[in-house]
N, C-alpha and C. Protein backbone atom coordinates (compact mmCIF):
# COMPACT_ATOMS: atom_id res chain seq x y z
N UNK A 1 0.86 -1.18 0.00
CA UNK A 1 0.00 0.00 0.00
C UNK A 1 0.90 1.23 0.00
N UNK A 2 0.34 1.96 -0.59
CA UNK A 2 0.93 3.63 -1.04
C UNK A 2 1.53 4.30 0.59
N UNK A 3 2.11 4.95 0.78
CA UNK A 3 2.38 5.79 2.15
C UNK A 3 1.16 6.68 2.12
N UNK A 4 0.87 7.29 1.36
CA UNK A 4 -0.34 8.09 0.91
C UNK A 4 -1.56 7.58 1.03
N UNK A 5 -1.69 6.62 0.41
CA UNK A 5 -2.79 6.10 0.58
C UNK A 5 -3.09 5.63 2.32
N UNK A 6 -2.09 4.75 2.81
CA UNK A 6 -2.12 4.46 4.03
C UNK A 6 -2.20 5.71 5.12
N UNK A 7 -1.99 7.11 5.00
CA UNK A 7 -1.68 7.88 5.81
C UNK A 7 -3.25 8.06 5.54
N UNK A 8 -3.67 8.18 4.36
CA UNK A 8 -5.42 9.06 4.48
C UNK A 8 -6.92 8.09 4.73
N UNK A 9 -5.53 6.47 5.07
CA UNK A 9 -6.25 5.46 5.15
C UNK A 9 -6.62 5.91 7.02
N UNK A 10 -5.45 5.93 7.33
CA UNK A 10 -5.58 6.49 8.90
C UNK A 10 -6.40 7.64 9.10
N UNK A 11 -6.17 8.50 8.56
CA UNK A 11 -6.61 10.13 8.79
C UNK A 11 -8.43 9.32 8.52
N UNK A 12 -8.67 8.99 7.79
CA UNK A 12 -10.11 8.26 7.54
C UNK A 12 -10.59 7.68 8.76
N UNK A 13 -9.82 6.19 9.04
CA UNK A 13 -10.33 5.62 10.42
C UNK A 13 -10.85 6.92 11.31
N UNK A 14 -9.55 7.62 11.85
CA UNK A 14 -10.14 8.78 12.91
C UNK A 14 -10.93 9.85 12.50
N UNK A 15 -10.94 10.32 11.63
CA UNK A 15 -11.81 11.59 10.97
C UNK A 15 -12.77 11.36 9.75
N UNK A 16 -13.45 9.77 9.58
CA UNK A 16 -14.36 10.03 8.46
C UNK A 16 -15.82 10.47 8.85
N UNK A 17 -15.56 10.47 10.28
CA UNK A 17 -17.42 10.73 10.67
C UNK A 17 -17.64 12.39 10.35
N UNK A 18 -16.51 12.99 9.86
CA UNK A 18 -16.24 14.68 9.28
C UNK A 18 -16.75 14.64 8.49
N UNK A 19 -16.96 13.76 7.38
CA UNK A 19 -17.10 13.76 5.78
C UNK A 19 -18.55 13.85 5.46
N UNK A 20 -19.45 14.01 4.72
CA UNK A 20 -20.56 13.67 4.04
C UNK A 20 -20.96 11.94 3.95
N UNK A 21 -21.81 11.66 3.78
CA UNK A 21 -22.09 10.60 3.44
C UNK A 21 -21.71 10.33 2.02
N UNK A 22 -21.80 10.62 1.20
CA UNK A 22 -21.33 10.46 -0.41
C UNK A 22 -19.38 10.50 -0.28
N UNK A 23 -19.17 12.21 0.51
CA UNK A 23 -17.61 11.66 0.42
C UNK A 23 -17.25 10.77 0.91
N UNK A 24 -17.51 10.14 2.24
CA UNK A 24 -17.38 8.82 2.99
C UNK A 24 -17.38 7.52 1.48
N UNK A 25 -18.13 7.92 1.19
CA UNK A 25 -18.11 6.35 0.16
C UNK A 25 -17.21 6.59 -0.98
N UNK A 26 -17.47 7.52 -1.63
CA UNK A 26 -16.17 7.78 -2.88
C UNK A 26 -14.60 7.51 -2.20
N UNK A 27 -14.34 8.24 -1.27
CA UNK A 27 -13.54 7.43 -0.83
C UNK A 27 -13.41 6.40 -0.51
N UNK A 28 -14.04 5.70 0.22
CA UNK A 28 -14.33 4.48 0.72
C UNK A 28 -13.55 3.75 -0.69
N UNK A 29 -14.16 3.73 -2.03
CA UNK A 29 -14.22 3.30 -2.86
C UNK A 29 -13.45 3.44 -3.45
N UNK A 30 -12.27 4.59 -3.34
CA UNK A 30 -11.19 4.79 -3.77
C UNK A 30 -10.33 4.17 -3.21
N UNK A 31 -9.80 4.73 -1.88
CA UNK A 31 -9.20 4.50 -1.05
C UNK A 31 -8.77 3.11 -0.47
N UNK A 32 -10.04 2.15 -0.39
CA UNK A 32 -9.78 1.04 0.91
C UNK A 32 -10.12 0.18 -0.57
N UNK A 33 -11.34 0.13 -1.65
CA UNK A 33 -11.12 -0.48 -2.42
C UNK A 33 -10.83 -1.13 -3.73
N UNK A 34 -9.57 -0.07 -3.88
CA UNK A 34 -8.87 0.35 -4.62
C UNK A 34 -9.60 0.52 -6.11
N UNK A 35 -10.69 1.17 -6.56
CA UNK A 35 -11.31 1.56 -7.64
C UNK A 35 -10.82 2.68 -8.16
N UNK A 36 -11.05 2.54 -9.66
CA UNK A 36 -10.55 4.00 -10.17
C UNK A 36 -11.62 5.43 -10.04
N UNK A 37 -10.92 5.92 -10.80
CA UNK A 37 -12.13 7.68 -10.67
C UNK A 37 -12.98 7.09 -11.70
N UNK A 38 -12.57 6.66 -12.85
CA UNK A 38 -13.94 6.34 -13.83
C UNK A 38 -14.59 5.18 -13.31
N UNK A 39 -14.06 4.51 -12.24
CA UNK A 39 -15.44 3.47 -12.32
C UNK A 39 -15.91 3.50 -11.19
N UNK A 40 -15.99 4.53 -10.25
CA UNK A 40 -16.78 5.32 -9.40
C UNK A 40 -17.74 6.04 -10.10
N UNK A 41 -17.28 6.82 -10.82
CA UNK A 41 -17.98 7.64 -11.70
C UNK A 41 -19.16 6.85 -12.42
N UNK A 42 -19.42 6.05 -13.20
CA UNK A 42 -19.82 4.71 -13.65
C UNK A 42 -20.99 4.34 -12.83
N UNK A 43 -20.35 3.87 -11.44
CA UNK A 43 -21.26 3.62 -10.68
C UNK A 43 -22.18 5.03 -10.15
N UNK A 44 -21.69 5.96 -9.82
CA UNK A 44 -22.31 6.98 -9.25
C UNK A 44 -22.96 7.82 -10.25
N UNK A 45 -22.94 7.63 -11.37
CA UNK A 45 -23.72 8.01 -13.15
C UNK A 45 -23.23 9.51 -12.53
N UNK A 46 -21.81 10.07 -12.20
CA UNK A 46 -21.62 11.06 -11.98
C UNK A 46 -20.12 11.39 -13.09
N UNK A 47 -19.67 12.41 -13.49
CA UNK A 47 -18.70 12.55 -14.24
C UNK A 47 -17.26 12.10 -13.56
N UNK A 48 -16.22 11.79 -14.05
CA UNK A 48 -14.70 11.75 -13.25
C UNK A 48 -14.23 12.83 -12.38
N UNK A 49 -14.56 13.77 -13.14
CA UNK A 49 -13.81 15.22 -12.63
C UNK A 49 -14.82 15.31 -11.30
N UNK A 50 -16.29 15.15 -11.35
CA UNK A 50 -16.89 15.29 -9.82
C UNK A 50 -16.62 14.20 -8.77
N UNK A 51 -16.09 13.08 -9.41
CA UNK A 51 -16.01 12.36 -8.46
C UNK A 51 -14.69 12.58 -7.78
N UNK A 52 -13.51 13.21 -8.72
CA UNK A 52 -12.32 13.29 -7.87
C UNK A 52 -12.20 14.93 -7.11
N UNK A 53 -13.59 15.51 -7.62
CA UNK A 53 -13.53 16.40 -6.57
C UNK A 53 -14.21 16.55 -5.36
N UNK A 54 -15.25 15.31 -5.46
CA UNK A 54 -15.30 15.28 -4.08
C UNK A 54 -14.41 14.60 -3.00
N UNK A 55 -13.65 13.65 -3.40
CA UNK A 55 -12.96 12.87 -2.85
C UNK A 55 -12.02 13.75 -2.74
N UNK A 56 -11.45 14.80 -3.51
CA UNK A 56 -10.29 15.90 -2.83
C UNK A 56 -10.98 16.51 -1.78
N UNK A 57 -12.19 16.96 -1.54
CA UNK A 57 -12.74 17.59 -0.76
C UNK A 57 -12.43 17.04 0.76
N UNK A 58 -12.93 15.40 0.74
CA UNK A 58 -12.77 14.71 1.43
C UNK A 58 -11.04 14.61 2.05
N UNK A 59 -10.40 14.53 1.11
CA UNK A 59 -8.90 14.61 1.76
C UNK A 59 -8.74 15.79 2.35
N UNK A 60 -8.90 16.93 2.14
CA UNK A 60 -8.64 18.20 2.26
C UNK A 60 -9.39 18.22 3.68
N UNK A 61 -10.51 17.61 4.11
CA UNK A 61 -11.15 18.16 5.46
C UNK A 61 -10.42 16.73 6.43
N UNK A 62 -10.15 15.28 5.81
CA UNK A 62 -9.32 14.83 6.83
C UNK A 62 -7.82 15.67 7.33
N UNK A 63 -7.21 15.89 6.29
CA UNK A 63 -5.55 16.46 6.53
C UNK A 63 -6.17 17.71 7.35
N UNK A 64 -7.37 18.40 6.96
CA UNK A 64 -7.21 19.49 8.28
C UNK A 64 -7.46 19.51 9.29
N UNK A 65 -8.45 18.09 9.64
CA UNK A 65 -8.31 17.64 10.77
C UNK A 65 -7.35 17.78 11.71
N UNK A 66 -6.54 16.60 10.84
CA UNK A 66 -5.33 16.54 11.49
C UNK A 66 -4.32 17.59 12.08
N UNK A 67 -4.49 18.37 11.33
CA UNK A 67 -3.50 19.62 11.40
C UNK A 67 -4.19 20.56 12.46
N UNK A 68 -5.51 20.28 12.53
CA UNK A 68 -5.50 21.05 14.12
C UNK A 68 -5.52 20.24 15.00
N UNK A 69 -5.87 19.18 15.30
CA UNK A 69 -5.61 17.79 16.10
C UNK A 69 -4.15 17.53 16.44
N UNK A 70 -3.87 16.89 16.01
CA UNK A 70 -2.31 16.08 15.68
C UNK A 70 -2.52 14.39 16.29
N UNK A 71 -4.21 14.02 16.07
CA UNK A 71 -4.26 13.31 17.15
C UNK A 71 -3.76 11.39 16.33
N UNK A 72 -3.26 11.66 15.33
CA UNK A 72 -3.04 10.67 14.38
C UNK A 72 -1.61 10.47 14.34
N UNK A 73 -0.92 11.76 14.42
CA UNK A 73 0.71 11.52 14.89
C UNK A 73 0.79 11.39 16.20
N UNK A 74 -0.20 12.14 17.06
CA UNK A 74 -0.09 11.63 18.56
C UNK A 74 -0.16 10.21 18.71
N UNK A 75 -1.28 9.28 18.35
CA UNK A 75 -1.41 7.80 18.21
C UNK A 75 0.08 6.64 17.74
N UNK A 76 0.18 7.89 16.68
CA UNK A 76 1.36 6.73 15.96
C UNK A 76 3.01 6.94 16.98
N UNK A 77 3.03 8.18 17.19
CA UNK A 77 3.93 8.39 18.48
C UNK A 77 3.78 7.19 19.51
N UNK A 78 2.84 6.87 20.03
CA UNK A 78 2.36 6.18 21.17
C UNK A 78 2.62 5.03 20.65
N UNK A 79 1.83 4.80 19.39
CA UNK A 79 2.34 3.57 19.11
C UNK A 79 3.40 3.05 19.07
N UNK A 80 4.32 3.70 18.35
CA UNK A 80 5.53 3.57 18.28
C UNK A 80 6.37 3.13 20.17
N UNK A 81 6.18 4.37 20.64
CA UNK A 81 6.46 4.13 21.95
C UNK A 81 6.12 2.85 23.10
N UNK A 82 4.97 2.46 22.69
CA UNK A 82 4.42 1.05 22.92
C UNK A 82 5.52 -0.20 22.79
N UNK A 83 5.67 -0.07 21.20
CA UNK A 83 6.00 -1.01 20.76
C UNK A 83 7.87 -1.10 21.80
N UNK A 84 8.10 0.24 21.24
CA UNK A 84 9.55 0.02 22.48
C UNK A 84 9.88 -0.68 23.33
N UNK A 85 8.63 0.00 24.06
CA UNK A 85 8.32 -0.23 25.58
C UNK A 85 8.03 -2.10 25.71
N UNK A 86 7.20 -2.68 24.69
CA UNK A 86 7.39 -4.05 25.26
C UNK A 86 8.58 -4.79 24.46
N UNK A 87 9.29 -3.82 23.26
CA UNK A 87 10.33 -5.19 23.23
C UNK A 87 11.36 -5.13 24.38
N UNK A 88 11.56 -3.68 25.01
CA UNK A 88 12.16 -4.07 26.06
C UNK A 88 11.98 -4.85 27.23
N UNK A 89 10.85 -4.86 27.73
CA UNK A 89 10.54 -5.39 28.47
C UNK A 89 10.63 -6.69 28.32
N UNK A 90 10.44 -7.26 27.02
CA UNK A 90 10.59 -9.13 26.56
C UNK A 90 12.10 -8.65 27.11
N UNK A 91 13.12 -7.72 26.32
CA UNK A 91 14.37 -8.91 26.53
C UNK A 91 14.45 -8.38 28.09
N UNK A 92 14.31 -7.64 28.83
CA UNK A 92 14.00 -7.92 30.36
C UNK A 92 13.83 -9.58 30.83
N UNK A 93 12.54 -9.75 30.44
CA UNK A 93 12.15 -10.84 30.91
C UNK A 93 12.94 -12.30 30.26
N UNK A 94 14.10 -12.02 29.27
CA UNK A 94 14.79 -12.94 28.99
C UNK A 94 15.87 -13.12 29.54
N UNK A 95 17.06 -11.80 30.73
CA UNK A 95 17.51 -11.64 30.98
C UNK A 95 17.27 -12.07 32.51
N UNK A 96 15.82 -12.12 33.07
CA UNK A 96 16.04 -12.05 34.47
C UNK A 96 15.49 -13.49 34.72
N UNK A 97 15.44 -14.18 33.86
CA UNK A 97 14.57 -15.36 33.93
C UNK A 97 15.16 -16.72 35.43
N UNK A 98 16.58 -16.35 35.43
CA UNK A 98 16.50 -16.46 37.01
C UNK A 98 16.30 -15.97 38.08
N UNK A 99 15.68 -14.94 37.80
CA UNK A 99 15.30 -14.12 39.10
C UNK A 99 13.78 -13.94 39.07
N UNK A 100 13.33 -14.94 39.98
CA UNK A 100 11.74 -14.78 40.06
C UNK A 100 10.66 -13.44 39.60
N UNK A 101 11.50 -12.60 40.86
CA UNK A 101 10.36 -11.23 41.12
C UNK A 101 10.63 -10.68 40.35
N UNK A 102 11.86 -10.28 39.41
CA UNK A 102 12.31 -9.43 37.86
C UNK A 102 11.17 -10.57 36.35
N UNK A 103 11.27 -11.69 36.98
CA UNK A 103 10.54 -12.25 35.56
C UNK A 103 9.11 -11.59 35.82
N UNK A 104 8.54 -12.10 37.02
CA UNK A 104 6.88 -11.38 37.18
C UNK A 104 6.98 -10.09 36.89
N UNK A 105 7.36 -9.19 36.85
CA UNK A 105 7.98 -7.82 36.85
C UNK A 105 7.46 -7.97 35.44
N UNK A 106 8.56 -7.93 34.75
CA UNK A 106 8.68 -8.52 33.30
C UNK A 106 7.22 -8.71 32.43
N UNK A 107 6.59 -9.58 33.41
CA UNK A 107 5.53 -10.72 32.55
C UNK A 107 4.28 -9.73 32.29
N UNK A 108 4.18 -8.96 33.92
CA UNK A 108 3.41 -7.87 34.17
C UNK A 108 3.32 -6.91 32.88
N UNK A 109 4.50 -6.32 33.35
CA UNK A 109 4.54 -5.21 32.45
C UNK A 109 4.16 -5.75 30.66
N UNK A 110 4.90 -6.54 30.56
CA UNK A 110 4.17 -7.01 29.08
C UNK A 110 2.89 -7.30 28.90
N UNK A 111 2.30 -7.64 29.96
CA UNK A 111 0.90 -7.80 29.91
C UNK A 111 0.08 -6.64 29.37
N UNK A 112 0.45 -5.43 30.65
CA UNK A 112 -0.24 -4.28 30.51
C UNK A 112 0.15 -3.57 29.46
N UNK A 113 1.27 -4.03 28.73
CA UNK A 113 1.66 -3.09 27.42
C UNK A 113 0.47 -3.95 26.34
N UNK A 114 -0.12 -5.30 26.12
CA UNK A 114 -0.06 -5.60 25.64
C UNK A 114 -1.60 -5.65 25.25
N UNK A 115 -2.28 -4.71 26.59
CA UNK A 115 -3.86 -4.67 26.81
C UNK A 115 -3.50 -3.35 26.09
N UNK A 116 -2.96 -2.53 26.59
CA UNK A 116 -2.89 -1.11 25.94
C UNK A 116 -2.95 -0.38 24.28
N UNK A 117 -2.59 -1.46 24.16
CA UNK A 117 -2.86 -1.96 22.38
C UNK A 117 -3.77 -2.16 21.56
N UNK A 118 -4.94 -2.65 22.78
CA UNK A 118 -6.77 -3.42 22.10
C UNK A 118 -6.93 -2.17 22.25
């Protein structure tokens, strides 16, 4: 998948309840399943040029979302940070594996990294 595509795939998850009902689906239809502008168009007995302008429309009000938010780089921050956070903790728990109360330690913390995630 595109970086592009995947970034407005995200910006979508969190910000499509912004959109119209029609932009919601042109995208939808662009975006997640992978159709062209003419055969949206086709289906929607609407021209190319309207269909890729609503779907710009649609990009244009997710990215500004974002841009007053930040709550999509905030997430992926976290995520990222997550992910840190339990590979350290595995090789923790590979390191202390003779030491009882450092493995529970260990097991814990991976646990709760690992709920934090759902």
């Amino acid at each position: 998948m595109h970086d592009g595509t995947l970034q407005m795939t995200m910006l979508f998850d969190f910000f499509g309840d912004l959109l119209t009902d029609k932009q919601r689906e042109y995208f939808d239809l662009y975006h997640n399943e992978d159709l062209s502008l003419s055969e949206i168009a086709e289906r929607a007995g609407i021209s190319r040029q309207g269909v890729y302008d609503i779907i710009m429309r649609a990009e244009r009000t997710l990215v500004e979302a974002e841009q007053k938010t930040g709550i999509v780089r905030k997430w992926s921050e976290t995520r990222t940070k997550l992910d840190k956070a339990e590979e350290l903790a595995r090789a923790l728990l590979q390191q202390s594996e003779a030491d009882k109360k450092s493995t529970d330690i260990a097991s814990n913390l991976i646990h709760i990294l690992e709920g934090l995630r759902d």
